[in-house]
Protein backbone atom coordinates (compact mmCIF):
# COMPACT_ATOMS: atom_id res chain seq x y z
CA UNK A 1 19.40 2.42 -1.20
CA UNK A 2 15.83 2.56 -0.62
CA UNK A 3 13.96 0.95 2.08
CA UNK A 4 10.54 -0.09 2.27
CA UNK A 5 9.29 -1.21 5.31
CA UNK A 6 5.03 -2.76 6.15
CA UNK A 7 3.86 -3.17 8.84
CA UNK A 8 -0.12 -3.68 10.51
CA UNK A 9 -1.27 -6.99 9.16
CA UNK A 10 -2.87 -9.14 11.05
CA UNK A 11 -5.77 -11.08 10.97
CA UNK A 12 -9.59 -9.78 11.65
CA UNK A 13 -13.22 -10.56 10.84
CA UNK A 14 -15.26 -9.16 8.48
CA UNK A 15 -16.23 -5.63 8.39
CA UNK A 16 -13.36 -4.75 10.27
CA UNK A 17 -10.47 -2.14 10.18
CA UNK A 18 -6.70 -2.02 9.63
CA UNK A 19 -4.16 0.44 8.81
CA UNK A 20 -1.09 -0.62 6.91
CA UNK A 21 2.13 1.54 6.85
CA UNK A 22 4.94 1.63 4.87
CA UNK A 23 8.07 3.56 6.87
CA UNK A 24 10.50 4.48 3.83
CA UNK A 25 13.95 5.82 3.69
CA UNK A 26 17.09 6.28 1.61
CA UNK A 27 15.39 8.42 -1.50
CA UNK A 28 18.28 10.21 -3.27
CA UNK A 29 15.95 12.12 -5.12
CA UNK A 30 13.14 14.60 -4.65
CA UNK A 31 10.12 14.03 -3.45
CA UNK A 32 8.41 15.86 -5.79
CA UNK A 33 9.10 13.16 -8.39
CA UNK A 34 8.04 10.57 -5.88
CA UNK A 35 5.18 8.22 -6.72
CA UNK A 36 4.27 5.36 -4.46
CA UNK A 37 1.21 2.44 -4.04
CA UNK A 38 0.34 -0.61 -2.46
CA UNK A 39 -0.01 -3.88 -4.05
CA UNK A 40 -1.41 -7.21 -2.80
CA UNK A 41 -0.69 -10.96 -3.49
CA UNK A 42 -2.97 -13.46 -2.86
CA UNK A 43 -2.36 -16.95 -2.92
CA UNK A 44 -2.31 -18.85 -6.32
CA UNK A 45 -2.99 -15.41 -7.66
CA UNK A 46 -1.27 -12.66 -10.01
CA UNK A 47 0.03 -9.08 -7.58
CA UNK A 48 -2.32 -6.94 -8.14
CA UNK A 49 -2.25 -2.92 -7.98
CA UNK A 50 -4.28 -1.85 -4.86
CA UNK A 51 -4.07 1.96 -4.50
CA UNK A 52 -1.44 4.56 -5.78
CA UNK A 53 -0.25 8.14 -5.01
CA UNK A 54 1.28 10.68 -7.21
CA UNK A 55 4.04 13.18 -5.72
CA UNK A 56 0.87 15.88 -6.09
CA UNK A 57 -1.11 13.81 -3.52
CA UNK A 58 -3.50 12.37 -6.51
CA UNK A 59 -4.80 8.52 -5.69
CA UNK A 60 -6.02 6.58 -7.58
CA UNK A 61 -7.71 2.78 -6.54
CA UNK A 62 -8.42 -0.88 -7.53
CA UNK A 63 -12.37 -1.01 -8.15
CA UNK A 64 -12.59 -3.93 -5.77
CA UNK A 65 -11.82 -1.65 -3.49
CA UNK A 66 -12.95 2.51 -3.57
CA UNK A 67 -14.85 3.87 -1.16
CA UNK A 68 -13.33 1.10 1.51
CA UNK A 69 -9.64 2.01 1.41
CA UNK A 70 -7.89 5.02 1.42
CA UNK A 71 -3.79 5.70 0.75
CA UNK A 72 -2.06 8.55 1.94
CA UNK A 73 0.81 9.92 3.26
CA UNK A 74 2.40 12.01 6.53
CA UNK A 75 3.44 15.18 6.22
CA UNK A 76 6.87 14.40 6.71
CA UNK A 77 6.92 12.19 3.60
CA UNK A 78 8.60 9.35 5.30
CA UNK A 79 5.35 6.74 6.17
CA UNK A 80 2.78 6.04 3.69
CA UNK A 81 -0.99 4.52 4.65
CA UNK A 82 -3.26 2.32 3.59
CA UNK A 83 -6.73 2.37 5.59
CA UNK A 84 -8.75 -0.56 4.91
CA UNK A 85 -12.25 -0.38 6.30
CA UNK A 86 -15.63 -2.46 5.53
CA UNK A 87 -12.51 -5.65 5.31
CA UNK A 88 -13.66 -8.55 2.84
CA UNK A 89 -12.45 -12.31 3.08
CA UNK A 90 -11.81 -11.52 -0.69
CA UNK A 91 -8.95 -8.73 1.25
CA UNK A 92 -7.02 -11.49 2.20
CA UNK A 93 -3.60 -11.35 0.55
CA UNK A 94 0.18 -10.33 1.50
CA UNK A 95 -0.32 -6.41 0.91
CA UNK A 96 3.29 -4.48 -0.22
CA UNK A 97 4.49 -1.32 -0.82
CA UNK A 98 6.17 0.20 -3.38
CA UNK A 99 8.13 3.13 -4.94
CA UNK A 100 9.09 4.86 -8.10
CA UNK A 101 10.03 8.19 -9.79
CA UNK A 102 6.98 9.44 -11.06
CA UNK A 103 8.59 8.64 -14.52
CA UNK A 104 9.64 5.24 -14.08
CA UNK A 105 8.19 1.84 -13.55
CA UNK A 106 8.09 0.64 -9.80
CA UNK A 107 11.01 -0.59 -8.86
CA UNK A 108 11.45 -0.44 -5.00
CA UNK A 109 9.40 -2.86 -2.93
CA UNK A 110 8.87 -3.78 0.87
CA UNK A 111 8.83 -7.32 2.59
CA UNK A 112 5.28 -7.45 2.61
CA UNK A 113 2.64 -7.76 5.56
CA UNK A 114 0.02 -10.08 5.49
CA UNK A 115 -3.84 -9.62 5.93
CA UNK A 116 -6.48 -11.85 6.42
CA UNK A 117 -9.94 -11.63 6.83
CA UNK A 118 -11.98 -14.51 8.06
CA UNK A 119 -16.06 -14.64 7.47
C-alpha cells in the first residue's frame, strides 16, 4: 500500500516562504513509471492541480502560480517538495500530494497540510 505523507503547513504573512513535503512509501512498482504532484483545496472551492512531476524530472505548474513555486524531488526518490515563495492570501488552501503510474490517473493521495497566508 502506498503512503503519502505532508507535512510544513502552517500559517505566514504575505511574501513569505514554505516548503511542503510529501515522505512516500510502499511503491510496488518502478520508479521510472512514477509520476507525482501537489494539489490544493480551498474552502468552498473545486481541488485544483498545483504542480506535477514526471518520472523524467519534467514539471509542469498551475499559472497562478510559476515562477513562485517549485516541485521536486530527493535523490533518493522517497520525499517530494513543494517550495512556495512570494506566498499570496489567494495560497491559502489545504495543499496534498499525490501519486500515479505515469499511465494512470492519480490515485494515491496524502492527508493533506494546510497553508494559510494572511495579508
Amino acid at each position: 500500500q502506498v503512503h503519502l505523507v505532508e507535512s510544513g503547513g502552517d500559517s505566514v504573512q504575505a511574501g513569505g516562504s514554505l516548503r511542503l513535503s510529501c515522505a512516500f512509501s510502499g511503491y510496488t512498482y518502478s520508479y521510472s513509471t512514477q509520476c507525482m504532484g501537489w494539489f490544493r483545496q480551498a474552502p468552498g472551492k473545486e481541488r485544483e492541480g498545483v504542480a506535477h512531476i514526471l518520472s523524467d524530472g519534467t514539471t509542469n505548474y498551475a499559472d497562478s502560480v510559476k515562477g513562485r513555486f517549485t516541485i521536486s524531488k530527493d535523490n533518493a526518490k522517497t520525499t517530494l517538495y513543494l517550495q512556495m515563495n512570494s506566498l499570496k492570501p489567494e495560497d491559502t488552501a489545504m495543499y496534498y500530494c499525490a501519486a500515479r503510474r505515469c499511465d494512470a490517473r492519480y490515485n494515491y493521495w496524502g492527508q493533506g497540510t494546510q497553508v494559510t497566508v494572511s495579508s
